[in-house]
C-alpha atoms as a PDB file:
ATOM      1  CA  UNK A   1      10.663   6.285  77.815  1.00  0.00           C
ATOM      2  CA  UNK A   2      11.435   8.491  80.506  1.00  0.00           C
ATOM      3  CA  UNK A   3       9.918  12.276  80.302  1.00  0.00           C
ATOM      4  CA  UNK A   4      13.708  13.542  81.287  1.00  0.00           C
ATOM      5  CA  UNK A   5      16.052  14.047  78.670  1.00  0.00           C
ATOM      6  CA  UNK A   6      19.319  13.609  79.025  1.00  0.00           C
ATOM      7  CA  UNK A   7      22.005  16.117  77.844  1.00  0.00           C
ATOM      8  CA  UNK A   8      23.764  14.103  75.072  1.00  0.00           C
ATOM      9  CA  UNK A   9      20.299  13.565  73.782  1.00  0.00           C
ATOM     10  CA  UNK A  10      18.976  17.551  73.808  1.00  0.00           C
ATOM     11  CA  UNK A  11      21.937  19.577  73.298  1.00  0.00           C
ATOM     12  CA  UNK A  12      21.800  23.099  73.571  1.00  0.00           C
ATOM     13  CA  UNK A  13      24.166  26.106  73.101  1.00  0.00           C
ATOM     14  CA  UNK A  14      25.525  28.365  75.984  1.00  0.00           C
ATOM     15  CA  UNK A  15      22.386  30.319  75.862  1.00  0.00           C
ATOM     16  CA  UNK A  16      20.022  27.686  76.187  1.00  0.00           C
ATOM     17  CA  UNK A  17      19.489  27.785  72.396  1.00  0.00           C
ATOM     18  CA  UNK A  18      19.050  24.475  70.269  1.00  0.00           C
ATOM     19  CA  UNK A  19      22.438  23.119  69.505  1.00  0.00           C
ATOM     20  CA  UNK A  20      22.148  23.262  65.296  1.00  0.00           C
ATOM     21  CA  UNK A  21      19.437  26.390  64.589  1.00  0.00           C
ATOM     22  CA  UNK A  22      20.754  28.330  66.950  1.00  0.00           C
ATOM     23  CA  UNK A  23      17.579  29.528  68.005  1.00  0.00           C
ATOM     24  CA  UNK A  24      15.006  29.938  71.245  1.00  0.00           C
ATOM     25  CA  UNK A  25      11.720  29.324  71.185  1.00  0.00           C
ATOM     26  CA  UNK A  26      10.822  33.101  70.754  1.00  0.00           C
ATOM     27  CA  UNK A  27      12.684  32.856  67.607  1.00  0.00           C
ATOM     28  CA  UNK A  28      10.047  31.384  65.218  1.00  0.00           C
ATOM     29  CA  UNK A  29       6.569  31.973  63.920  1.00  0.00           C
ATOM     30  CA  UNK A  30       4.053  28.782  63.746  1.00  0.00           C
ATOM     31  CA  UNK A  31       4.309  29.425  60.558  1.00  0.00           C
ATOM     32  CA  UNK A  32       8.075  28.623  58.652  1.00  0.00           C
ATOM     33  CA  UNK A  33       9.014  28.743  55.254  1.00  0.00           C
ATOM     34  CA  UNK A  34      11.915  26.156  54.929  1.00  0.00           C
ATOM     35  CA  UNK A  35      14.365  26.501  51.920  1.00  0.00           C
ATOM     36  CA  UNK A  36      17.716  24.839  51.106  1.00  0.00           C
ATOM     37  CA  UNK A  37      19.529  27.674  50.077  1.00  0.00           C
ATOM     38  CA  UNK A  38      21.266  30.396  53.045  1.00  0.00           C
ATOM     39  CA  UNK A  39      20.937  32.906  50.339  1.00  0.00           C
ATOM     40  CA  UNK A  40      17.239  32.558  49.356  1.00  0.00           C
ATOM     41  CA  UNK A  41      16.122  33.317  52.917  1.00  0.00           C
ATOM     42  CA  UNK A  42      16.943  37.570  52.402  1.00  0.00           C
ATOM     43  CA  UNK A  43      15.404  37.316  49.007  1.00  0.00           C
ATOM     44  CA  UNK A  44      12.173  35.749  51.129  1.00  0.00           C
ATOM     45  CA  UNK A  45      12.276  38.507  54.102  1.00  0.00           C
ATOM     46  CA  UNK A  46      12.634  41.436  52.068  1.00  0.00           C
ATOM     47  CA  UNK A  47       9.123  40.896  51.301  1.00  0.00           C
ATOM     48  CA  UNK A  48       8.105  40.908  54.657  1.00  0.00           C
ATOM     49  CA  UNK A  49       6.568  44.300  56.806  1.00  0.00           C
ATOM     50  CA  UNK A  50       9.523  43.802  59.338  1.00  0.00           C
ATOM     51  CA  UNK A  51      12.038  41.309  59.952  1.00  0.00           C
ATOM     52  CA  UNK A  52      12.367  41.163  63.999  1.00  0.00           C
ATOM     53  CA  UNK A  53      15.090  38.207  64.369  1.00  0.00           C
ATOM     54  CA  UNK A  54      18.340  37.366  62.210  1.00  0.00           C
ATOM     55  CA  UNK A  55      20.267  34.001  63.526  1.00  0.00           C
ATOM     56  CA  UNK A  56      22.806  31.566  61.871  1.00  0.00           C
ATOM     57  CA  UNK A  57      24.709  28.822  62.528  1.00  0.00           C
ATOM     58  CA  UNK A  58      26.398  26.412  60.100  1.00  0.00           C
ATOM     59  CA  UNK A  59      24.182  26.328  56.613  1.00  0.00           C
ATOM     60  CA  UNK A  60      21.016  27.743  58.820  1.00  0.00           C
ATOM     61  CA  UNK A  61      19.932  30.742  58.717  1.00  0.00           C
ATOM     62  CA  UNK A  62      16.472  32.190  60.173  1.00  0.00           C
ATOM     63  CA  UNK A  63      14.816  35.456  60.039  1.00  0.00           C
ATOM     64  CA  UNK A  64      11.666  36.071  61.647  1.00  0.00           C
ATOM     65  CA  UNK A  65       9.048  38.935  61.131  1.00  0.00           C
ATOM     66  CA  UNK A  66       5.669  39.798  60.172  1.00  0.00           C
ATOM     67  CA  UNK A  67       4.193  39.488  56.597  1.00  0.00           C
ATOM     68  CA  UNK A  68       0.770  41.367  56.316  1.00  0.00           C
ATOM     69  CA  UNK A  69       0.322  41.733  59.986  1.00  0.00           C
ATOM     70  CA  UNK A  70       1.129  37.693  60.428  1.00  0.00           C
ATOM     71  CA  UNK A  71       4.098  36.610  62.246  1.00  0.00           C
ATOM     72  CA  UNK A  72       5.561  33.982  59.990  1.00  0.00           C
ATOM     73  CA  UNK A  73       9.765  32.662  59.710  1.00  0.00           C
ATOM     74  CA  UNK A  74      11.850  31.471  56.795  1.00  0.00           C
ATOM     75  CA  UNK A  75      14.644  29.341  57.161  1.00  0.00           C
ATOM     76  CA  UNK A  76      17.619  27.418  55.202  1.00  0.00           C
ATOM     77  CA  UNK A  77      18.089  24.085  55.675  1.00  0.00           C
ATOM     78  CA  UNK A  78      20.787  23.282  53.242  1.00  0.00           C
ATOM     79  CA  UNK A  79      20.817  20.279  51.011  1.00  0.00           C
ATOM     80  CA  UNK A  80      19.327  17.075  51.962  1.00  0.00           C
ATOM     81  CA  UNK A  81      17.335  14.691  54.228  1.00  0.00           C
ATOM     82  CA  UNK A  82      20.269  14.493  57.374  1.00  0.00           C
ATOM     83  CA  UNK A  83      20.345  18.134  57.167  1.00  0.00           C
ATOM     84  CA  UNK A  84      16.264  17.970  57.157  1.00  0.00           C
ATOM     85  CA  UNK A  85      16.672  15.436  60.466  1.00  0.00           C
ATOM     86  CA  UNK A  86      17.955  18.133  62.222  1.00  0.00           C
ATOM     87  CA  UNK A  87      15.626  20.907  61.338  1.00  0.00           C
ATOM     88  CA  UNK A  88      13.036  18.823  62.289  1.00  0.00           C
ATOM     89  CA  UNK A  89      13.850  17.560  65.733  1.00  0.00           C
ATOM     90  CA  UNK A  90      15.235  20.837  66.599  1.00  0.00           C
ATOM     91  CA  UNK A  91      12.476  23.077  65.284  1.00  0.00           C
ATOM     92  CA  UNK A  92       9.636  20.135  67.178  1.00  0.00           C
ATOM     93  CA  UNK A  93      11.896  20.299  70.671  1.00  0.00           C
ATOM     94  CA  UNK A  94      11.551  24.509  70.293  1.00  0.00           C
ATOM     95  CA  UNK A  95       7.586  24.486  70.612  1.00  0.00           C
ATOM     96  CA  UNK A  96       7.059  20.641  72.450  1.00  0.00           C
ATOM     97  CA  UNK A  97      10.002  20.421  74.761  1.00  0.00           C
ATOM     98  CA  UNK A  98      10.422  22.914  77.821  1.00  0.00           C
ATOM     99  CA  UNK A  99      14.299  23.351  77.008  1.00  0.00           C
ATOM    100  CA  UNK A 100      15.114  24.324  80.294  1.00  0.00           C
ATOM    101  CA  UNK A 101      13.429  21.291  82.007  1.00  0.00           C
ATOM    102  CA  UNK A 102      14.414  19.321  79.239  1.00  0.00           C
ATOM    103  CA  UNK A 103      11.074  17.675  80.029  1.00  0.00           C
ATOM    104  CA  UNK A 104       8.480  16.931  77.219  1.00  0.00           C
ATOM    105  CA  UNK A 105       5.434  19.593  77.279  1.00  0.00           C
ATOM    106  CA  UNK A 106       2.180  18.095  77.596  1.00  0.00           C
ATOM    107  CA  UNK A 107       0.241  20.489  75.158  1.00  0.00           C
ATOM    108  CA  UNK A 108       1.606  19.597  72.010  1.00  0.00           C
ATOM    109  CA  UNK A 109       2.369  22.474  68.758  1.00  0.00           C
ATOM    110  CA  UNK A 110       1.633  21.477  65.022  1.00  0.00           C
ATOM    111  CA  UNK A 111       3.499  24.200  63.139  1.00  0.00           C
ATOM    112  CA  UNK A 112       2.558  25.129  59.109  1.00  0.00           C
ATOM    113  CA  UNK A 113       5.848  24.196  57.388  1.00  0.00           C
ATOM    114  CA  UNK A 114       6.157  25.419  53.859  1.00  0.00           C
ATOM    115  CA  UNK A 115       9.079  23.966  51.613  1.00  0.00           C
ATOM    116  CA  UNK A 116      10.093  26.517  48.925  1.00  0.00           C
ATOM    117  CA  UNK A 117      11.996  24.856  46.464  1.00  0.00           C
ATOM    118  CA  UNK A 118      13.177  23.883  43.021  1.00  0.00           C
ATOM    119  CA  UNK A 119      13.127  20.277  41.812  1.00  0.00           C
ATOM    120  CA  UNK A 120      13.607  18.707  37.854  1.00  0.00           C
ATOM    121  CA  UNK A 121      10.885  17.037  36.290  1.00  0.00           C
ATOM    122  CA  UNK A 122      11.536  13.029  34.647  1.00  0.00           C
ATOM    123  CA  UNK A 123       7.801  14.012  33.066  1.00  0.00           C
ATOM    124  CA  UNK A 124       8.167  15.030  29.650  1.00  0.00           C
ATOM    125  CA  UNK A 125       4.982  17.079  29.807  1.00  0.00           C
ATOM    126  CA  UNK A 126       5.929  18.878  32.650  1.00  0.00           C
ATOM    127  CA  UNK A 127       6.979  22.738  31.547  1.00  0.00           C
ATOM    128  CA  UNK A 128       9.780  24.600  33.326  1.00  0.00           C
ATOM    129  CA  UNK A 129       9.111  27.481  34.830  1.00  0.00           C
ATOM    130  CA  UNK A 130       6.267  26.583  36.744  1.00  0.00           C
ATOM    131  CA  UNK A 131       4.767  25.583  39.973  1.00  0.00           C
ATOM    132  CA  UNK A 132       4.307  22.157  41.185  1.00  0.00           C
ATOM    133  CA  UNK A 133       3.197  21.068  44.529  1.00  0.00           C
ATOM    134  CA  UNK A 134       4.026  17.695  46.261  1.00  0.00           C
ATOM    135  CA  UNK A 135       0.953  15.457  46.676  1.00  0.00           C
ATOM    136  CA  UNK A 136       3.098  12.207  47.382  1.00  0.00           C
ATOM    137  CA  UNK A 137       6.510  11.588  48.062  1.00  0.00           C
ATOM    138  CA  UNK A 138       8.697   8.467  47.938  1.00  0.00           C
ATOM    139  CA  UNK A 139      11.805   8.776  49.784  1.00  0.00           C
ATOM    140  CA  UNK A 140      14.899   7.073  48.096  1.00  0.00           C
ATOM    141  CA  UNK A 141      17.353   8.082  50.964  1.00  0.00           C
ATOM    142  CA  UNK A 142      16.388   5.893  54.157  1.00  0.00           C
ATOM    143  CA  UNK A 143      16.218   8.385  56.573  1.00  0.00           C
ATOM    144  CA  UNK A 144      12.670   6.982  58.327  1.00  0.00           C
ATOM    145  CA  UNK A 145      13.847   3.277  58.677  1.00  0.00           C
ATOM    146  CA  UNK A 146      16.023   4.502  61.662  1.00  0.00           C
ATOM    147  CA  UNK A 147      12.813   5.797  63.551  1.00  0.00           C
ATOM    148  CA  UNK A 148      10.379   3.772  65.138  1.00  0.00           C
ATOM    149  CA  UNK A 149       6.586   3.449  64.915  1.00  0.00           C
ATOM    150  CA  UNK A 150       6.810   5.360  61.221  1.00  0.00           C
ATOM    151  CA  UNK A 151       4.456   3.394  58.613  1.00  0.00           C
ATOM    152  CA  UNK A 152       2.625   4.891  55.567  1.00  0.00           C
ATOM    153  CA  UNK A 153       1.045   3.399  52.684  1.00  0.00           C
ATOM    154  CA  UNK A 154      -1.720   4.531  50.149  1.00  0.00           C
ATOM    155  CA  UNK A 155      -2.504   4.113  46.782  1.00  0.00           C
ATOM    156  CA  UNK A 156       0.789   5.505  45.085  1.00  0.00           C
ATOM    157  CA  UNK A 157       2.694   3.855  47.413  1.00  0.00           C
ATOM    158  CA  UNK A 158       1.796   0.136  46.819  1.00  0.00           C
ATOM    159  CA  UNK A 159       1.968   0.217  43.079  1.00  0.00           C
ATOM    160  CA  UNK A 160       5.059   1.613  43.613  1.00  0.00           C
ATOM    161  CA  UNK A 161       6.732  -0.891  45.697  1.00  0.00           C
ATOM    162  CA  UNK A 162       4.784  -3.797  43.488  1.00  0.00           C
ATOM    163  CA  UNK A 163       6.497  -2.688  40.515  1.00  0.00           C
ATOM    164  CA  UNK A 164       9.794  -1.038  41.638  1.00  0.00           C
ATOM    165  CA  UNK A 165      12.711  -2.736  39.655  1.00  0.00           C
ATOM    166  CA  UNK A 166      15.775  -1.970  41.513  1.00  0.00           C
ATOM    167  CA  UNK A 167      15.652  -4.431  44.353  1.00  0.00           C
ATOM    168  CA  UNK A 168      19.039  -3.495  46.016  1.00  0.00           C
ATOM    169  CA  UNK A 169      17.445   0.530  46.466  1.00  0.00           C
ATOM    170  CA  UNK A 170      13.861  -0.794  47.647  1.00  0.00           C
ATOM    171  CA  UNK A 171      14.398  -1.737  51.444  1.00  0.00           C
ATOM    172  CA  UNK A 172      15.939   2.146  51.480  1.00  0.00           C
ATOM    173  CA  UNK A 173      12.170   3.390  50.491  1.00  0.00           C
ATOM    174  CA  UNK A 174       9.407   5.292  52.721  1.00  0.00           C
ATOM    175  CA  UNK A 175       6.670   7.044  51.709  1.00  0.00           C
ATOM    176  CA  UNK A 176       4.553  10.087  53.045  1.00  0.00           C
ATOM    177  CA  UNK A 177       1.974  12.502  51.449  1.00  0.00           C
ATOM    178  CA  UNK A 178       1.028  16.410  51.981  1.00  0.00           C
ATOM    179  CA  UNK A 179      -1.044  18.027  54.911  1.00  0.00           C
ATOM    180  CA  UNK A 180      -4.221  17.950  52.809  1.00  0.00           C
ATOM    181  CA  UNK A 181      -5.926  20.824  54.856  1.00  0.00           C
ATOM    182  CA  UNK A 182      -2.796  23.792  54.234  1.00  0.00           C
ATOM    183  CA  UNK A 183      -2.461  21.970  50.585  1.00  0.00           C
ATOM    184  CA  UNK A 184      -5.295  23.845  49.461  1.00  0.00           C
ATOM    185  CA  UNK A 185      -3.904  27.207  50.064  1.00  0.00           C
ATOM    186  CA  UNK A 186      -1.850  25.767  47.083  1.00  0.00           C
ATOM    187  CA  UNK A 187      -4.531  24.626  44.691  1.00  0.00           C
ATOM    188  CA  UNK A 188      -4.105  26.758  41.649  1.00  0.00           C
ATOM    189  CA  UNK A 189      -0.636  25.592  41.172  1.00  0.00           C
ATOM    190  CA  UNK A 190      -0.227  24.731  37.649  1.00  0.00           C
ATOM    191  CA  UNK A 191       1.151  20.932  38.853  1.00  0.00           C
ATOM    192  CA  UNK A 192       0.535  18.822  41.706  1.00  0.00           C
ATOM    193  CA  UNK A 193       2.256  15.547  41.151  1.00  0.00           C
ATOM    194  CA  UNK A 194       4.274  12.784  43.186  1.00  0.00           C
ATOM    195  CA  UNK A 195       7.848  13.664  44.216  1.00  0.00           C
ATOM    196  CA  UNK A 196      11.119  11.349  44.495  1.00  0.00           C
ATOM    197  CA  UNK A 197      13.912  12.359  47.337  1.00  0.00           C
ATOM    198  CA  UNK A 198      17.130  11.351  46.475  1.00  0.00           C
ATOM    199  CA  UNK A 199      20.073  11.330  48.708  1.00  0.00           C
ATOM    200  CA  UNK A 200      22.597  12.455  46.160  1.00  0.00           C
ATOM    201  CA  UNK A 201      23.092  15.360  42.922  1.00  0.00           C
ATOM    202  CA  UNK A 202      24.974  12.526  40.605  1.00  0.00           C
ATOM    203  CA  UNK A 203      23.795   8.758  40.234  1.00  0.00           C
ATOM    204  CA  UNK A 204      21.012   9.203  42.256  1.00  0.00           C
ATOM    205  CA  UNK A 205      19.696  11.448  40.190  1.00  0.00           C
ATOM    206  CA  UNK A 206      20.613   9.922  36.784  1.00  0.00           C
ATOM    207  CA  UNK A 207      23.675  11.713  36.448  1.00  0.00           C
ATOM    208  CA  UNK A 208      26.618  10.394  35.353  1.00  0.00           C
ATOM    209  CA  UNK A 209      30.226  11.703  35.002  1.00  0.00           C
ATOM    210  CA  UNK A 210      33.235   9.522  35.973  1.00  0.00           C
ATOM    211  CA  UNK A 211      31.234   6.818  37.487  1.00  0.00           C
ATOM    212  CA  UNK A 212      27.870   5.291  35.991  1.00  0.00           C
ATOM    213  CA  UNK A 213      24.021   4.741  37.321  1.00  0.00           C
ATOM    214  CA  UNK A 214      22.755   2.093  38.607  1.00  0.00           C
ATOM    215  CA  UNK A 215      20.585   2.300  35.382  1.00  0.00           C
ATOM    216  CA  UNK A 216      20.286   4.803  31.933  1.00  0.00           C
ATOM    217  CA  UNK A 217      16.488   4.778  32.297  1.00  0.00           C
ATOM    218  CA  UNK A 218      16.255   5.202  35.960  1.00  0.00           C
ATOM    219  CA  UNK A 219      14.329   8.648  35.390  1.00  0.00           C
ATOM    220  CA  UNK A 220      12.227   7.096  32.780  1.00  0.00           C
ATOM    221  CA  UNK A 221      11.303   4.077  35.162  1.00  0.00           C
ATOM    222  CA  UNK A 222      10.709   6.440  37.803  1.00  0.00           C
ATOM    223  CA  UNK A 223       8.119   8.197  35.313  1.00  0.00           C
ATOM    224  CA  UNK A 224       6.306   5.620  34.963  1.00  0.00           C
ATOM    225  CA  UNK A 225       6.015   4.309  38.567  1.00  0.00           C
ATOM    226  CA  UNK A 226       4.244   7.740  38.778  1.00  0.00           C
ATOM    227  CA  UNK A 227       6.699   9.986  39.716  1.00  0.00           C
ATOM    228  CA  UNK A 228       6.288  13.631  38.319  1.00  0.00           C
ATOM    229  CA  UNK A 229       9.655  15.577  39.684  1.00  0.00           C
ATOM    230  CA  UNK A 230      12.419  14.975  42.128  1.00  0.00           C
ATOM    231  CA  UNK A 231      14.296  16.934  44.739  1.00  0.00           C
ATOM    232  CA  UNK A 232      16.367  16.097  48.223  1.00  0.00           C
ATOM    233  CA  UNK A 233      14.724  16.784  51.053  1.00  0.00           C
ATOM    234  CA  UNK A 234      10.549  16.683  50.707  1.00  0.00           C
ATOM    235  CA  UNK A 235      10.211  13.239  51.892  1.00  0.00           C
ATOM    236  CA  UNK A 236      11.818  13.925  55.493  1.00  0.00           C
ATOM    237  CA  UNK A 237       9.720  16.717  55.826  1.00  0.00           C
ATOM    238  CA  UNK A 238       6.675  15.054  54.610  1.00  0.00           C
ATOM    239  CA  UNK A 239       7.139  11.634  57.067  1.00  0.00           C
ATOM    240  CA  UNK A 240       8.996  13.556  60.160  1.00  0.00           C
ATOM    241  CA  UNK A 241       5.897  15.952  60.317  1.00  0.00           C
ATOM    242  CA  UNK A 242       3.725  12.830  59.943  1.00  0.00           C
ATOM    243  CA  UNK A 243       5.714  11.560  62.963  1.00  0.00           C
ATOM    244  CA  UNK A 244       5.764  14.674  64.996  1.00  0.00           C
ATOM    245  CA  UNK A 245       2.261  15.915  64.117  1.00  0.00           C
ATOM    246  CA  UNK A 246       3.152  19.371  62.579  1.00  0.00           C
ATOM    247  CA  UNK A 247       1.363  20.054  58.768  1.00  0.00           C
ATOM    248  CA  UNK A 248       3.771  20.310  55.517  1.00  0.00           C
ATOM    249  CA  UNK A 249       3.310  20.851  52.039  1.00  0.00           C
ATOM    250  CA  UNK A 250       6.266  21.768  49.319  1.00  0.00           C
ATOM    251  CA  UNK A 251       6.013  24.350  46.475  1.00  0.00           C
ATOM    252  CA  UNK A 252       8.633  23.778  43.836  1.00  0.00           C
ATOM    253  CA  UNK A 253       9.261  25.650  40.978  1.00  0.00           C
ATOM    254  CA  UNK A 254      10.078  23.356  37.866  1.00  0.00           C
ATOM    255  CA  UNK A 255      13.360  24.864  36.803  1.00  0.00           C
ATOM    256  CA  UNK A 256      14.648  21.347  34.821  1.00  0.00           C
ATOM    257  CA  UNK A 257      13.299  18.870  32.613  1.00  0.00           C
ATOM    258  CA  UNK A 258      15.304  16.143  32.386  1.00  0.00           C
ATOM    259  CA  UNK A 259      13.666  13.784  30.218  1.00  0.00           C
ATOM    260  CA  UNK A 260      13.624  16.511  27.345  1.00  0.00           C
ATOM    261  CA  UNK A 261      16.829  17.828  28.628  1.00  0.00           C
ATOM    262  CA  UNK A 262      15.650  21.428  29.156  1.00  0.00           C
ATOM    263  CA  UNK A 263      16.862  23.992  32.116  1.00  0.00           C
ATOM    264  CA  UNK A 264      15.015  27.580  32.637  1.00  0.00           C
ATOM    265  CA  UNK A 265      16.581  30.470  30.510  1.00  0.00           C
ATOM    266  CA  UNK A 266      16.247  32.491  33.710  1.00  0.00           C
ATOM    267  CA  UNK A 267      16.364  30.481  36.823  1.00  0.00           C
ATOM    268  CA  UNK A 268      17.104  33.608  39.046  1.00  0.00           C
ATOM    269  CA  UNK A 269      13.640  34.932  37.594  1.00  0.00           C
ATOM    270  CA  UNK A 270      11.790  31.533  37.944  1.00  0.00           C
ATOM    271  CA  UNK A 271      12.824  31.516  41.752  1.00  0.00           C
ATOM    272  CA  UNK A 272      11.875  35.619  42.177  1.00  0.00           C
ATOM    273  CA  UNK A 273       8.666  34.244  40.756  1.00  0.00           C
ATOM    274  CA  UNK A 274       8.606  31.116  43.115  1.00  0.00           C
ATOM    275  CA  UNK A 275       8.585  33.230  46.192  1.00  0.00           C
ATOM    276  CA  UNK A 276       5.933  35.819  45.233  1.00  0.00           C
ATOM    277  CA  UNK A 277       3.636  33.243  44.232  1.00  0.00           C
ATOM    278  CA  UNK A 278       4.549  31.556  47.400  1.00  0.00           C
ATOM    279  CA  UNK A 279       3.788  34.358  49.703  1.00  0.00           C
ATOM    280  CA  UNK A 280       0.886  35.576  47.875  1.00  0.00           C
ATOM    281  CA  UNK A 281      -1.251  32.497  49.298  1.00  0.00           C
ATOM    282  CA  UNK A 282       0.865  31.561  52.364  1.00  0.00           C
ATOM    283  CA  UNK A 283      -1.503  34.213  54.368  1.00  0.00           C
ATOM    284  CA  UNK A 284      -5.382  33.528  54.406  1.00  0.00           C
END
């Protein structure tokens, strides 16, 4: 592959900026904090000593500043794994590309990416309102099969495969795990389990309105494959940083239970309580 890129394949804004973020590579800390939601990423800076840079474009917003003397970002990604593509390669191309060269770097940059999120549980002992990190996550969406040279397998993920059911949904699956040396900066969470990204709200998650699942006791199957809680976008994180060499781990606060068919009585003060916790251990 040549070390040149090609405009069409790095696009940038007027201001040299990558095309999606908006941002430069001033713009963010080594440290990010990567949420779906625009407005969760105030509720995460007003916590910090200063905030230094405000950007958005689209669903992504960034704001940079210091949090006990540490420079450190949050961002919003919005909802799922494309949307997770794009944060990647853009976020990777702001500390390993030189943008103006559009030439590769030849010191490579592992940034600390920390997903702040909220998932439902298809464990039935699982509690709401609490804390549960991602250990392992199978990715139902097929995002990694269009990338080359991505492979992962471990324990989880060949009983899972062996006993998967649905055979028309397995070619779609990847698998990744955590950055085991930031994971421990999460260790007292109440949960650590294995995590399922789907690529939809409705029948990929077991819902069903109009139009019906592929299977009632999906969730439950899921369950027993393993799988503790599900979300939409951990697995892209998980296998692009594998890819790209930067460290992840994902925090989610439990905020459903699906299997008993419970949602928090206060979701607005589970996720207040999210981001403390969060922020109380992202700094050493």
């Amino acid at each position: 592959m040549l070390n040149k890129l090609a405009a069409s394949e790095l696009v940038l804004n007027e201001d040299g900026s990558v095309y999606h973020l908006n941002l430069l590579p001033e713009d963010i800390a080594d440290k990010i904090i990567l949420v779906g939601d625009p407005d969760r990423v105030p509720k995460v800076s007003k916590y910090f000593d200063k905030v230094e840079i405000q950007k958005n474009k689209r669903e992504f917003y960034t704001h940079t500043g210091t949090l006990r003397g540490e420079r450190i970002s949050v961002m919003s990604t919005g909802i799922g794994t494309e949307n997770i593509d794009i944060v990647m390669n853009e976020l990777d191309a702001l500390v390993n590309i030189d943008l103006k060269l559009k030439e590769f770097k030849t010191e490579h940059k592992a940034l600390q990416l920390f997903r702040m999120g909220t998932c439902g549980s298809v464990n039935p002992e699982v509690q709401v309102d609490n804390m549960l990190v991602t250990q392992n996550v199978v990715g139902v969406d097929g995002l990694m099969h269009f990338y080359q040279d991505y492979h992962f397998e471990n324990e989880f993920s060949r009983n899972f495969l062996e006993k998967f059911p649905y055979e028309k949904i397995k070619p779609m699956l990847y698998f990744a795990d955590w950055a085991e040396d930031i994971a421990d900066l999460y260790k007292d969470a109440k949960y650590h389990g294995n995590t399922a990204t789907f690529p939809g709200f409705y029948a990929p998650q077991g819902r069903q309105l109009r139009l019906k699942a592929v299977d009632d006791k999906f969730l439950e199957t899921l369950n027993d494959l393993g799988v503790t809680n599900f979300e939409m976008e951990t697995s892209a994180i998980y296998a692009l940083s594998k890819l790209l060499g930067h460290k992840a781990i994902t925090v989610n606060n439990v905020i459903a239970n699906r299997r008993r068919g419970e949602f928090s009585a206060d979701h607005h003060a589970s996720e207040k309580n999210l981001i403390e916790w969060v922020l109380d251990r992202i700094i050493r």
